[in-house]
Protein backbone atom coordinates (compact mmCIF):
# COMPACT_ATOMS: atom_id res chain seq x y z
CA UNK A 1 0.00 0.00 0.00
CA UNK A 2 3.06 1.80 0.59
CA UNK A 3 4.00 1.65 -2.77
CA UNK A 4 0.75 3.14 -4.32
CA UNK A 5 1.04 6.02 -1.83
CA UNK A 6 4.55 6.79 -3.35
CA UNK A 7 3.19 6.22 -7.02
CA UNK A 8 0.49 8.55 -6.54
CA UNK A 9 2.84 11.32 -4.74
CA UNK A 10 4.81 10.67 -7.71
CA UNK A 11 2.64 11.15 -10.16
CA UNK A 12 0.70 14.25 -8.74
CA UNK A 13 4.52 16.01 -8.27
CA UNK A 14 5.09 15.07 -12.19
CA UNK A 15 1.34 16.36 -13.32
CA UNK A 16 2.24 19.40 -11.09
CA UNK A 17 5.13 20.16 -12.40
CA UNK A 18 3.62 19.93 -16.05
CA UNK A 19 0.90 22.22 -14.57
CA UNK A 20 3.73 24.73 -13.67
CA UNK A 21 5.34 24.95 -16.82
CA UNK A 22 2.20 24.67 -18.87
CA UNK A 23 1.03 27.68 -16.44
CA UNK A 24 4.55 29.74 -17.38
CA UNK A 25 3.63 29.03 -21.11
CA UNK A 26 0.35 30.41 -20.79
CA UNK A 27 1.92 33.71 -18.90
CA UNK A 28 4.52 34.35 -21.26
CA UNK A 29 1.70 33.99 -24.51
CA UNK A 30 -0.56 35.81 -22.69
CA UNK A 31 2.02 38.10 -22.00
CA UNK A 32 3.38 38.77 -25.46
CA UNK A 33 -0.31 39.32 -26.92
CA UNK A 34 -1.32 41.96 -24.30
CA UNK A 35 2.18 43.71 -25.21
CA UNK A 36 1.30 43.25 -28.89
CA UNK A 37 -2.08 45.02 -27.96
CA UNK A 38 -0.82 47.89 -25.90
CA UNK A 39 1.28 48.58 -28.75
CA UNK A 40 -1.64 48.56 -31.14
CA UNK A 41 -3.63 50.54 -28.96
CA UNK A 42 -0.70 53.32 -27.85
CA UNK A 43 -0.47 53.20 -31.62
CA UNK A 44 -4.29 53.70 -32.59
CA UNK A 45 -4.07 56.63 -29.79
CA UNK A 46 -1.73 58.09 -31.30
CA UNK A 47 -2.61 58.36 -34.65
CA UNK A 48 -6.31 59.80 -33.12
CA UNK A 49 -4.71 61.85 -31.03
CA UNK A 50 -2.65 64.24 -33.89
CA UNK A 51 -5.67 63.51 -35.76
CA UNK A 52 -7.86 65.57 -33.71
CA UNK A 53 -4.99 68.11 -33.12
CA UNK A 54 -5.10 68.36 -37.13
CA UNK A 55 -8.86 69.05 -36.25
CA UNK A 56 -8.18 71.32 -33.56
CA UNK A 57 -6.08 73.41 -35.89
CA UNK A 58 -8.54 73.83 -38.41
CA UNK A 59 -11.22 74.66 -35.52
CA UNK A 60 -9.34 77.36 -34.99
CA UNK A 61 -7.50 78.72 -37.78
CA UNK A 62 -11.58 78.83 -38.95
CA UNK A 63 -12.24 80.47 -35.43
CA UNK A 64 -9.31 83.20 -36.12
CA UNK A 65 -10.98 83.83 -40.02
CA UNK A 66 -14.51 84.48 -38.56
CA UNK A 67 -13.35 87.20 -35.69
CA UNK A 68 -10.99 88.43 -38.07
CA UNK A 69 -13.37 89.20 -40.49
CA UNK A 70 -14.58 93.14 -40.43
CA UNK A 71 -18.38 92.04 -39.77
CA UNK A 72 -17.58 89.64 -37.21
CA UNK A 73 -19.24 85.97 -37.41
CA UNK A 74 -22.59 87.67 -39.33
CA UNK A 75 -20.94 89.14 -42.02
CA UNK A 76 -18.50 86.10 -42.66
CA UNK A 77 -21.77 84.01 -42.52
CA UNK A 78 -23.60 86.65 -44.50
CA UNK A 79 -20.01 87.04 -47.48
CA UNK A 80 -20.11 82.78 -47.30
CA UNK A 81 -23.87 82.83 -48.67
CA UNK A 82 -23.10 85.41 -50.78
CA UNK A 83 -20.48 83.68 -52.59
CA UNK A 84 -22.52 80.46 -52.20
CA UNK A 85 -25.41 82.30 -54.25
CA UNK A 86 -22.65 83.85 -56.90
CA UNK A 87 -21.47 79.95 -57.53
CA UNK A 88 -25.34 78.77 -57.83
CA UNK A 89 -25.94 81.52 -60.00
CA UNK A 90 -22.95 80.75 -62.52
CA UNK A 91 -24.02 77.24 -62.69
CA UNK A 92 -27.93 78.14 -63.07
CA UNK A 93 -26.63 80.04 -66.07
CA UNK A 94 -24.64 77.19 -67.62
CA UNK A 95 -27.41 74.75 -67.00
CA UNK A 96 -29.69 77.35 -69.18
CA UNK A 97 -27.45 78.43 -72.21
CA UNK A 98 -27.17 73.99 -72.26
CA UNK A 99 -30.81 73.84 -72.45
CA UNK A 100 -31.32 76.43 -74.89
CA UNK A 101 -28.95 74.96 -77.30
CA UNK A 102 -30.38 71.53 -76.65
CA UNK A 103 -34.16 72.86 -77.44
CA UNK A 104 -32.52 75.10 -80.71
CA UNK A 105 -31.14 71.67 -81.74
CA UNK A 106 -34.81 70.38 -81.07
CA UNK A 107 -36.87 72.49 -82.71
CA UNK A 108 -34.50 72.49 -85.79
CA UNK A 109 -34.57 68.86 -85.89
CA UNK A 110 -38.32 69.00 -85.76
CA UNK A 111 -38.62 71.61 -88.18
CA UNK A 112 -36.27 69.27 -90.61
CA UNK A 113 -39.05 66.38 -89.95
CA UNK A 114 -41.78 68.14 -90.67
CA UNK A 115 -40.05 69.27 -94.23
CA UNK A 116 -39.40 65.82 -94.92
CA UNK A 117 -43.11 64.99 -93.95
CA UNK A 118 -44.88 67.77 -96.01
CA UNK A 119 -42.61 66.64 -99.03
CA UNK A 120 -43.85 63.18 -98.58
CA UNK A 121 -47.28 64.16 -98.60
CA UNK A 122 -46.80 66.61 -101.23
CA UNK A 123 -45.13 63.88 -103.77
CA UNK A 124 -48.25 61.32 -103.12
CA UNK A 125 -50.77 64.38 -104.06
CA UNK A 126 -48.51 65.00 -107.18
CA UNK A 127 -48.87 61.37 -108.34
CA UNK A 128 -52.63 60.83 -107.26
CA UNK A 129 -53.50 63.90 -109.63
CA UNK A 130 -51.24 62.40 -112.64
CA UNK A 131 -53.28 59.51 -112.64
């Protein structure tokens, strides 16, 4: 019975010891992916960090425009539509002189049908009174 005792003490010191290392694997994985991810994340930080400085900068740079401007944040707001209205404009007139031509180019093309349908009519009159 002796000898079972000293097996078993045996084998639970050799499965505890392979416990233990197995354990020391696990920490040192463990510990290389949370290293991996605290670089990822220090880097993601980073990279939102000067992102919102870049932000920041234009926040204010905008900020510094408006209270420089002579009218204060009304008449930059009020120059803004005003130049908003000029560009709408412009393009209104574009859009028009395209849709003029296209309707010239319409009419004329209609006008060219209508030739070819009087003349068509015309020739079938011409050859019903010659017979």
């Amino acid at each position: 019975m002796e000898d079972f005792w000293d097996k078993a003490k045996e084998t639970g010191k050799d499965l505890a010891d392979r416990a233990a290392d197995k354990l020391g694997e696990l920490r040192t994985a463990a510990s290389i992916k949370v290293d991996e991810w605290s670089e990822k994340a220090e880097a993601m930080a980073a990279e939102d960090k000067a992102e919102a400085a870049e932000k920041m900068a234009e926040t204010e740079a905008a900020k510094a425009k408006v209270a420089a401007h002579t009218g204060g944040a009304l008449g930059y707001l009020t120059d803004k539509a005003r130049e908003l209205a000029g560009d709408v404009q412009e393009e209104t007139a574009e859009v028009y002189e395209k849709s003029k031509d296209f309707w010239e180019k319409a009419k004329d093309y209609a006008s060219e049908k209508m030739d070819d349908v009087k003349d068509r009519f015309s020739d079938e009159k011409d050859e019903v009174k010659e017979a």
